[in-house]
C-alpha atoms as a PDB file:
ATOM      1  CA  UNK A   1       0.000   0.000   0.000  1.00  0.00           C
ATOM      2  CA  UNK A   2       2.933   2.282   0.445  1.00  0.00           C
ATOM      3  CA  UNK A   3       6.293   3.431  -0.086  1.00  0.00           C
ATOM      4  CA  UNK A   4       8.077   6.313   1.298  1.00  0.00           C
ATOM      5  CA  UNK A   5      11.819   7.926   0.656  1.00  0.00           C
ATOM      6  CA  UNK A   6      12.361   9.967   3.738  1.00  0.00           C
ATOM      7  CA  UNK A   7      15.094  11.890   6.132  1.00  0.00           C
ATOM      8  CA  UNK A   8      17.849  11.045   3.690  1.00  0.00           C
ATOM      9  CA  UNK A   9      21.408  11.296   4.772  1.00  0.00           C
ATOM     10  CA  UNK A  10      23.199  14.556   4.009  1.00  0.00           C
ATOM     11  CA  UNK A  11      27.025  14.574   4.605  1.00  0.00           C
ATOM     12  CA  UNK A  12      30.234  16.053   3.610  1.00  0.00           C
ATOM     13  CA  UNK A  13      32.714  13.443   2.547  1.00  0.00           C
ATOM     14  CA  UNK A  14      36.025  13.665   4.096  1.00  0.00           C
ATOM     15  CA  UNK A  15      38.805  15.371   1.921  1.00  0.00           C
ATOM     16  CA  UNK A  16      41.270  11.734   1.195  1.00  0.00           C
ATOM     17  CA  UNK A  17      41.317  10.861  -2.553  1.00  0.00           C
ATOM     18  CA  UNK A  18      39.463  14.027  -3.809  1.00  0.00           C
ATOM     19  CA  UNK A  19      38.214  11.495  -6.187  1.00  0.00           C
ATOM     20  CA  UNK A  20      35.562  13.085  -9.312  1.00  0.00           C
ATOM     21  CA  UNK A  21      32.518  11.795  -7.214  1.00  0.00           C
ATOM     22  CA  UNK A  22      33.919  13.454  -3.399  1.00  0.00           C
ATOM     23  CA  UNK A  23      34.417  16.897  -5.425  1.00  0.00           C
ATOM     24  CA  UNK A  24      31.266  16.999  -7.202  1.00  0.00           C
ATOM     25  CA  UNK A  25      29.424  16.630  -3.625  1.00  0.00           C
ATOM     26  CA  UNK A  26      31.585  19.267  -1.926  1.00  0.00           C
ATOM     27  CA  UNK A  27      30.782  21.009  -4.462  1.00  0.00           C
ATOM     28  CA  UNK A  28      26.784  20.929  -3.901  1.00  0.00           C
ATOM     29  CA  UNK A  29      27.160  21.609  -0.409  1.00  0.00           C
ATOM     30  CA  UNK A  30      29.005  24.641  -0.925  1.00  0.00           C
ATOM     31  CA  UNK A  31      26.557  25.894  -3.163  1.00  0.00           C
ATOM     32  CA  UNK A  32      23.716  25.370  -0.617  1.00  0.00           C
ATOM     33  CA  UNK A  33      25.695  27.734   1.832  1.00  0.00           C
ATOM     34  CA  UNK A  34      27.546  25.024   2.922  1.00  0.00           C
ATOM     35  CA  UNK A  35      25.344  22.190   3.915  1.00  0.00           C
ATOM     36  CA  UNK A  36      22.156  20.598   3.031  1.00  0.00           C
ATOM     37  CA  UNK A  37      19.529  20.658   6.456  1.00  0.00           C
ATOM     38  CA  UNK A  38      18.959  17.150   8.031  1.00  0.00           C
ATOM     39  CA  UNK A  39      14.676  16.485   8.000  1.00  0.00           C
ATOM     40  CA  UNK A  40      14.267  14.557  10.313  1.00  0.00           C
ATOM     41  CA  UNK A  41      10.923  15.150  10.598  1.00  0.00           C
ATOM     42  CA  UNK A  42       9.548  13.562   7.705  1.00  0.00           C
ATOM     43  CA  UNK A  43      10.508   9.996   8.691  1.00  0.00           C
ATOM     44  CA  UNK A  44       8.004  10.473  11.437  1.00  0.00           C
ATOM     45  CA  UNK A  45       5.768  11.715   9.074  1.00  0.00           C
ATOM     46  CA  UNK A  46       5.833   8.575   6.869  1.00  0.00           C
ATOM     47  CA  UNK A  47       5.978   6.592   9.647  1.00  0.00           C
ATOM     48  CA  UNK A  48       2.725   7.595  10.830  1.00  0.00           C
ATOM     49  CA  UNK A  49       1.636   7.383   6.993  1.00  0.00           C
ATOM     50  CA  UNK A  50       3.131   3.923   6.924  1.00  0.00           C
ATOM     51  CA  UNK A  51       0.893   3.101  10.127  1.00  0.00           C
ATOM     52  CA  UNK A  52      -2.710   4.992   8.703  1.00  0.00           C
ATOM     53  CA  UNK A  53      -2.498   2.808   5.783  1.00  0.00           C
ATOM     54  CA  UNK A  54      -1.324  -0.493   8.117  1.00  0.00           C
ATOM     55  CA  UNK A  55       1.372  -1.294   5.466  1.00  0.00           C
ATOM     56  CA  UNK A  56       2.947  -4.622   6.333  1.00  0.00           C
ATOM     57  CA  UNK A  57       6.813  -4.469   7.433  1.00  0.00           C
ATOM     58  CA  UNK A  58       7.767  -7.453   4.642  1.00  0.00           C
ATOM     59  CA  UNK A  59       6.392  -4.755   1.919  1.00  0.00           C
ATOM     60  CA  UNK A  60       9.398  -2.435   2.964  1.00  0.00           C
ATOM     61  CA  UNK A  61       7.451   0.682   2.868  1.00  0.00           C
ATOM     62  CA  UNK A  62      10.123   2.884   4.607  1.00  0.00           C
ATOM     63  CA  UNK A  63      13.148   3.740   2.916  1.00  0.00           C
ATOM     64  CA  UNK A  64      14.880   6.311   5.489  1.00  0.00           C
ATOM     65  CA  UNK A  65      17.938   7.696   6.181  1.00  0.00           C
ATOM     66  CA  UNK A  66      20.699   5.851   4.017  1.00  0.00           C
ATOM     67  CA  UNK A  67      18.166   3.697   1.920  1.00  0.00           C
ATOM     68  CA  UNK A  68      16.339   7.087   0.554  1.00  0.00           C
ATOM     69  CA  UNK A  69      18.547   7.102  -2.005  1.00  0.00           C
ATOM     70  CA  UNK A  70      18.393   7.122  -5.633  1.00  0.00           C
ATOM     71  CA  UNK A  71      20.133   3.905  -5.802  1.00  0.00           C
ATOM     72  CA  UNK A  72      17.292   2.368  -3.887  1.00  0.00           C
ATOM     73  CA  UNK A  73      14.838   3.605  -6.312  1.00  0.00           C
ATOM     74  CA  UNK A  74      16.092   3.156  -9.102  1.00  0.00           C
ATOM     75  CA  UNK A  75      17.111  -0.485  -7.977  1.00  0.00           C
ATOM     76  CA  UNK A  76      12.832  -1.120  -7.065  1.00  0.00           C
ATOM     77  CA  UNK A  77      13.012   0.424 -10.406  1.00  0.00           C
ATOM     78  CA  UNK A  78      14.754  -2.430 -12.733  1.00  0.00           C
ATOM     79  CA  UNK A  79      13.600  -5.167 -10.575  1.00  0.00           C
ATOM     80  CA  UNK A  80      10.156  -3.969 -11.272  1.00  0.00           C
ATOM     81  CA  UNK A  81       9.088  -4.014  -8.062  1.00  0.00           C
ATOM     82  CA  UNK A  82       8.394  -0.123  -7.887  1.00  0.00           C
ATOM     83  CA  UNK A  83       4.958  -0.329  -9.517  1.00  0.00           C
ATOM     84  CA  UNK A  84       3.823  -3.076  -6.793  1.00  0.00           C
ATOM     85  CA  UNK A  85       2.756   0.137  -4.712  1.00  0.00           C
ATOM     86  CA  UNK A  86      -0.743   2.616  -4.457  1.00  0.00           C
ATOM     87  CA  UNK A  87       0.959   5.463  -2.850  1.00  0.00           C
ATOM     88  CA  UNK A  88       4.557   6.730  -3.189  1.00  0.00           C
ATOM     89  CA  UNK A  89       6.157   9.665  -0.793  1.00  0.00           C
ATOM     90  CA  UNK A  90       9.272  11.503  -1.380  1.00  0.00           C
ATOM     91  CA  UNK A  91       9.696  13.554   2.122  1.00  0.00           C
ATOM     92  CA  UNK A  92      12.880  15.300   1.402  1.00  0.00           C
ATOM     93  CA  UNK A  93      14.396  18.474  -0.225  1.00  0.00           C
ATOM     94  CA  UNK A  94      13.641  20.035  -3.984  1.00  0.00           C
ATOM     95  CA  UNK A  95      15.634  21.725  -5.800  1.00  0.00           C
ATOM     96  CA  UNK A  96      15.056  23.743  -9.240  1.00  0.00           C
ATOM     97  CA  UNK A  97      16.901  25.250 -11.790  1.00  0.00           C
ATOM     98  CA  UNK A  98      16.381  29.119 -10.044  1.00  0.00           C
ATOM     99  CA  UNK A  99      17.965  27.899  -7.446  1.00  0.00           C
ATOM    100  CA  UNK A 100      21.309  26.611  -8.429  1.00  0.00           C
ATOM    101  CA  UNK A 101      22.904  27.975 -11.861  1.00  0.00           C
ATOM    102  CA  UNK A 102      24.177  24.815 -12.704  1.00  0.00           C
ATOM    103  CA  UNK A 103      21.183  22.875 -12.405  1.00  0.00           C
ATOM    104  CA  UNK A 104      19.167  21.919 -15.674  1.00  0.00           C
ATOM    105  CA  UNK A 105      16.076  20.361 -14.270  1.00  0.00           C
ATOM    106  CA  UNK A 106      14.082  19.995 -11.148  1.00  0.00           C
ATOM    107  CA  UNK A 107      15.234  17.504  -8.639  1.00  0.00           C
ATOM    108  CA  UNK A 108      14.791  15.936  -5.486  1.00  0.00           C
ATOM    109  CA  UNK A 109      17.829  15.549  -3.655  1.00  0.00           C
ATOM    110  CA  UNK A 110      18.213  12.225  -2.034  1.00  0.00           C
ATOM    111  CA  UNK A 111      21.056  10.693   0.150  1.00  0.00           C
ATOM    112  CA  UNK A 112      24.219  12.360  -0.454  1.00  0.00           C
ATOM    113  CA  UNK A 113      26.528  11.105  -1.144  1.00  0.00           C
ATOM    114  CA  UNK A 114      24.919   8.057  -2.714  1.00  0.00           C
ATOM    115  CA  UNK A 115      25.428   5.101  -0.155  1.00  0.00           C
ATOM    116  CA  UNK A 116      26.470   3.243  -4.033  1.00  0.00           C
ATOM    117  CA  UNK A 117      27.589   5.723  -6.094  1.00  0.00           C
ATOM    118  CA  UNK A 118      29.060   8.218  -3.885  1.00  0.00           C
ATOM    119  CA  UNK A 119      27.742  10.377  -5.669  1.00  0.00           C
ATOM    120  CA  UNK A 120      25.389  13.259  -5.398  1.00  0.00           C
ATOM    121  CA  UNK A 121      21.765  11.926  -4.564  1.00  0.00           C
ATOM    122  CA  UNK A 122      20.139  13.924  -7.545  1.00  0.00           C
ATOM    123  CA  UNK A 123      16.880  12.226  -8.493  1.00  0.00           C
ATOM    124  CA  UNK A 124      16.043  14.379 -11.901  1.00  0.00           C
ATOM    125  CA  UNK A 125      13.194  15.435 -13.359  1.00  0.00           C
ATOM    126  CA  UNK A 126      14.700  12.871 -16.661  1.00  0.00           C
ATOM    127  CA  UNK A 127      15.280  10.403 -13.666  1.00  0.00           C
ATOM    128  CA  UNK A 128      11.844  10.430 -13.270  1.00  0.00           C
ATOM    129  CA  UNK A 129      10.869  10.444 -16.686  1.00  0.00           C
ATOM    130  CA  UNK A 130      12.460   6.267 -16.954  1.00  0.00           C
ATOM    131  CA  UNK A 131      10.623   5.437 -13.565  1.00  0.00           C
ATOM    132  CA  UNK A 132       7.206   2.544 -13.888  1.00  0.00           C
ATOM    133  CA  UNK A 133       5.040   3.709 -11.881  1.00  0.00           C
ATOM    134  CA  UNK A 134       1.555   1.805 -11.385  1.00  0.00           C
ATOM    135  CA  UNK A 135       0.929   4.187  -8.088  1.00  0.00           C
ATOM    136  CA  UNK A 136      -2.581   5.602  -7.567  1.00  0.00           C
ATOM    137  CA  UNK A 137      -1.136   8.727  -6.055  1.00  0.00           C
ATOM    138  CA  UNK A 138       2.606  10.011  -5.658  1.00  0.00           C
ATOM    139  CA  UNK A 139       2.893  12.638  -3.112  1.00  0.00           C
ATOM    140  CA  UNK A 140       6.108  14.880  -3.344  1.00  0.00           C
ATOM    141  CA  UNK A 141       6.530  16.250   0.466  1.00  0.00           C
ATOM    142  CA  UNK A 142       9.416  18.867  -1.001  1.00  0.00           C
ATOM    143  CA  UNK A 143      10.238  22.071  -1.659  1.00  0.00           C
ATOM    144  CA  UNK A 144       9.093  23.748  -4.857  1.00  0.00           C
ATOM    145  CA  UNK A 145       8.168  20.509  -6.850  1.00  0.00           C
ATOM    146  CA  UNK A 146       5.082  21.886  -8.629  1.00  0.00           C
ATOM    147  CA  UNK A 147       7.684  24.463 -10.430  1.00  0.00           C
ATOM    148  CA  UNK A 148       9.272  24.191 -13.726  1.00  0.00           C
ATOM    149  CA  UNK A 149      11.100  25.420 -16.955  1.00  0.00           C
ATOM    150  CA  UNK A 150       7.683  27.069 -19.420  1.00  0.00           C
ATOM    151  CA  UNK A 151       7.950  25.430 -22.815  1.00  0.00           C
ATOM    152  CA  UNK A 152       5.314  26.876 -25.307  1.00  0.00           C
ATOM    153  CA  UNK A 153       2.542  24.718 -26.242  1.00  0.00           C
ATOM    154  CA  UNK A 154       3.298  22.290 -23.551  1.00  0.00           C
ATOM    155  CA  UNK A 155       3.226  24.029 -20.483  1.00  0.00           C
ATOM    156  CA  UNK A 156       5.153  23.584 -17.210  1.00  0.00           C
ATOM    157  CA  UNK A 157       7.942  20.871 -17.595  1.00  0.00           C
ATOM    158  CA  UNK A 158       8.890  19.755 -13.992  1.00  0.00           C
ATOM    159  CA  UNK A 159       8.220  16.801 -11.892  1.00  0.00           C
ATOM    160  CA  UNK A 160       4.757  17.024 -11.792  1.00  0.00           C
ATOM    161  CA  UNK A 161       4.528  15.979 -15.738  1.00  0.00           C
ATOM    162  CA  UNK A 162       7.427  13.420 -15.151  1.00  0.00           C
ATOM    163  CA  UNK A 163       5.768  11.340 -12.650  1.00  0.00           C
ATOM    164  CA  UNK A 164       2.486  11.554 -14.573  1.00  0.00           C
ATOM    165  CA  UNK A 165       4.292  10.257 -17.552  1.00  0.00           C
ATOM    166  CA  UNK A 166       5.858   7.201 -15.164  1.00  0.00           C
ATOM    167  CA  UNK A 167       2.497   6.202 -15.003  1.00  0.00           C
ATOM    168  CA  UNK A 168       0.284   7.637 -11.634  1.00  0.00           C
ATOM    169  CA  UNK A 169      -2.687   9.305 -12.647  1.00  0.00           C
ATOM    170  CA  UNK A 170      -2.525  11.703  -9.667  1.00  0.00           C
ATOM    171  CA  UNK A 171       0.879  13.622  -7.774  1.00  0.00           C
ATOM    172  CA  UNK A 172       0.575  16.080  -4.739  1.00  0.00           C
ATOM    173  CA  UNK A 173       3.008  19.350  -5.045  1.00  0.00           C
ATOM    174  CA  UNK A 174       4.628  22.581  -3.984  1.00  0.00           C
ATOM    175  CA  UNK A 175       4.070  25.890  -4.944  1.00  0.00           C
ATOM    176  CA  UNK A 176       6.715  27.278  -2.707  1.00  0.00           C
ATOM    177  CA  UNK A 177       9.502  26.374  -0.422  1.00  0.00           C
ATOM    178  CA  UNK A 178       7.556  24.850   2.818  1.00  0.00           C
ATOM    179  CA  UNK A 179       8.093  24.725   6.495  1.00  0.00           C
ATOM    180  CA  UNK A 180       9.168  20.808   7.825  1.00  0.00           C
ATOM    181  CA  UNK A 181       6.212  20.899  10.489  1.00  0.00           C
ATOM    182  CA  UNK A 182       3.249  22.338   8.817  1.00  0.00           C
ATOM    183  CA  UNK A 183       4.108  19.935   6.092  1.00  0.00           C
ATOM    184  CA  UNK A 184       4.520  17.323   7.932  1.00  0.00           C
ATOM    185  CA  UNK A 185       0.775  17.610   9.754  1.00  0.00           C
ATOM    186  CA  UNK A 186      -1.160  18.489   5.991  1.00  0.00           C
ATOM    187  CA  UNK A 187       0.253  15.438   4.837  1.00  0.00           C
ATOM    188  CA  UNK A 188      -0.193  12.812   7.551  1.00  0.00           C
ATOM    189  CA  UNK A 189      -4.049  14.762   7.829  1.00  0.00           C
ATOM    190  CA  UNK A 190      -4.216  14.170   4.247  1.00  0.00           C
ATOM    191  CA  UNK A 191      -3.420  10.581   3.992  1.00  0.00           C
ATOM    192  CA  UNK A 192      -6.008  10.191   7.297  1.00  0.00           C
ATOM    193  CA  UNK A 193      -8.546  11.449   4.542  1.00  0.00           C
ATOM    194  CA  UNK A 194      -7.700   9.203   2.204  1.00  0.00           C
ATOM    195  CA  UNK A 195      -8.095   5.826   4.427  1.00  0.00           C
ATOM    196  CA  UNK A 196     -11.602   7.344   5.455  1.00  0.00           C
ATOM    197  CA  UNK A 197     -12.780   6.746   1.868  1.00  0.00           C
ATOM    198  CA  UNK A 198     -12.449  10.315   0.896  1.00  0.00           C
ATOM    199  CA  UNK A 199     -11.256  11.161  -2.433  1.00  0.00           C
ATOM    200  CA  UNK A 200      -7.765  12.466  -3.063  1.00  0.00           C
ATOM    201  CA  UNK A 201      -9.383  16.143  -4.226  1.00  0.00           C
ATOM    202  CA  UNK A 202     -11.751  15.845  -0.984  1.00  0.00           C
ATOM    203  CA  UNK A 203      -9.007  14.746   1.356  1.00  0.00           C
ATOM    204  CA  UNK A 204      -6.396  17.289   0.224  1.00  0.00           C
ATOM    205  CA  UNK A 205      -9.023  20.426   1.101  1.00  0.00           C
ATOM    206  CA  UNK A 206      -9.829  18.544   4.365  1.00  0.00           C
ATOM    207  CA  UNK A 207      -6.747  18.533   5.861  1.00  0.00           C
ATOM    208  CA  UNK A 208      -5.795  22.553   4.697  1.00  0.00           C
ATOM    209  CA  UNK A 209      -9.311  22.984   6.203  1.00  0.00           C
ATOM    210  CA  UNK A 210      -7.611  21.934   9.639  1.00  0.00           C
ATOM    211  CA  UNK A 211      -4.639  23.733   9.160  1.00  0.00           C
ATOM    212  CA  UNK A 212      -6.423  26.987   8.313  1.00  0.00           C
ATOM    213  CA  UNK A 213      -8.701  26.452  11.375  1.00  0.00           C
ATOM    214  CA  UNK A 214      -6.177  25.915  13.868  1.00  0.00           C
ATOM    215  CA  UNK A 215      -6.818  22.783  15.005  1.00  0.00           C
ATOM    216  CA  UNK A 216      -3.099  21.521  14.257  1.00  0.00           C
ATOM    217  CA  UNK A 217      -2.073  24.693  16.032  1.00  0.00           C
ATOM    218  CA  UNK A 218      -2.683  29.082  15.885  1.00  0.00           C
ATOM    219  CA  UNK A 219       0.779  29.247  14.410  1.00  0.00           C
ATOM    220  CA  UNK A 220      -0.324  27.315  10.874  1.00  0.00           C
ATOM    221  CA  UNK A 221      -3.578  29.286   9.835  1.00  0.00           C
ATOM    222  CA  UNK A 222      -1.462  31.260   7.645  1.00  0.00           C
ATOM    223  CA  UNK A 223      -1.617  30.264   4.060  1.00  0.00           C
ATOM    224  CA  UNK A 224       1.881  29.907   3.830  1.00  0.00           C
ATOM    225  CA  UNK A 225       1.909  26.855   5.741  1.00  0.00           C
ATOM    226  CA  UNK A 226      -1.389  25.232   4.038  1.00  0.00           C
ATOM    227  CA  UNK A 227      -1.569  26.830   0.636  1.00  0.00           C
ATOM    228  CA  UNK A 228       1.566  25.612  -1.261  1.00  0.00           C
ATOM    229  CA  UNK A 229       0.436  22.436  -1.432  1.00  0.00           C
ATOM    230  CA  UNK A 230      -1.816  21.573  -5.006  1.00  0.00           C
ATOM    231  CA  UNK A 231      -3.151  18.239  -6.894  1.00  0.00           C
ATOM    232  CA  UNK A 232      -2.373  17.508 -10.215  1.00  0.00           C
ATOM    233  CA  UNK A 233      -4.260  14.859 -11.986  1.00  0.00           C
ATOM    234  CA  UNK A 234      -7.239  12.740 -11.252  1.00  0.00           C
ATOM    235  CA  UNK A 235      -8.831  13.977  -7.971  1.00  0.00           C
ATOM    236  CA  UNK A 236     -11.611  11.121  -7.978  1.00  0.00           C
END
């Protein structure tokens, strides 16, 4: 019933070999001011997920820490095993093309380094675009994912269209950067929605509804903590 890619590992490598793969992730955490925040918070949001929806341990629905990787995935990925699940989560950071001059395309940046690779944990928007998906709903619990490059006649290309195109009729996104918390309650309140039989269009305004009535706390009534958030797709 689920799978979820939360609280990856960020860390510097040492300085030893200064082999290509160590430089190239320096090099990304010098460019985000010189380190990419832990989120700890989101593997107790899919934990909680993982428990609304009662997904069975021997499905491995959590890949945290280390295993959110893009190794992982794209390992689920070839053994074919990725479109086995109705709801995919990515709780972790997004990055676009604004924000870092050298990136190309939207991504989601996963453990870094890569516990396989070693090297940077970039899951692309062309990543994306090779995933098979058979997932009802993807939910992308990250930074900015609903933004992309403009391309006349098509529209917005980002990671919204990529994941449709992998083959889930329906993906949860960000309008803006978003705060770890408020995030964190919207989508645990959404997902509580969703097991009630609510529809995904339904359960989405639901659990802003809560947020912008205060009853997960005064401090998130503001619509920047319950607002970003948008479905794309089939809301039935």
């Amino acid at each position: 019933p689920f799978l979820a890619f939360a609280n990856p590992i960020y860390e510097m490598p040492n300085k030893i070999d200064d082999t290509v793969e160590e430089i190239q992730v320096r090099s990304i955490y010098n460019i985000m001011r010189g380190g990419i925040a832990p989120l700890p918070e989101t593997e107790d949001e899919v934990t909680r997920i993982k428990n609304i929806l009662m997904a069975p341990a021997n499905t491995h629905p959590l890949q945290i820490q280390e295993k959110a990787s893009r190794s992982s995935l794209l390992d689920l990925n070839a053994k074919g095993t990725l479109n086995n699940y109705r709801y995919i989560s990515f709780a972790c950071h997004g990055i676009i093309p604004d924000d870092i001059n050298w990136l190309n395309q939207p991504s989601l940046i996963l453990s870094t380094p890569d516990p396989v690779t070693g090297k940077i944990g970039l899951l692309t928007m062309s990543d994306v675009f090779g995933l098979k998906l058979n997932a009802d709903l993807v939910a992308l619990s990250a930074c900015n994912t609903a933004r992309g490059k403009i391309v006349k006649g098509e529209g917005v290309m980002g990671l919204t269209r990529a994941f449709m195109y992998a083959g889930t009729p329906s993906i949860t996104v960000n309008l803006w950067s978003v705060e770890t918390i408020s995030a964190q309650k919207l989508s645990v309140g959404y997902f509580e929605t969703l097991q009630k039989g609510k529809n995904k269009a339904e359960a989405l305004r639901e659990s802003k509804l809560r947020l912008l009535h205060g009853e997960a706390g005064e401090q998130f009534t503001a619509p920047f903590f319950w607002a970003p958030t948008v479905l794309f797709g089939d809301g039935k």
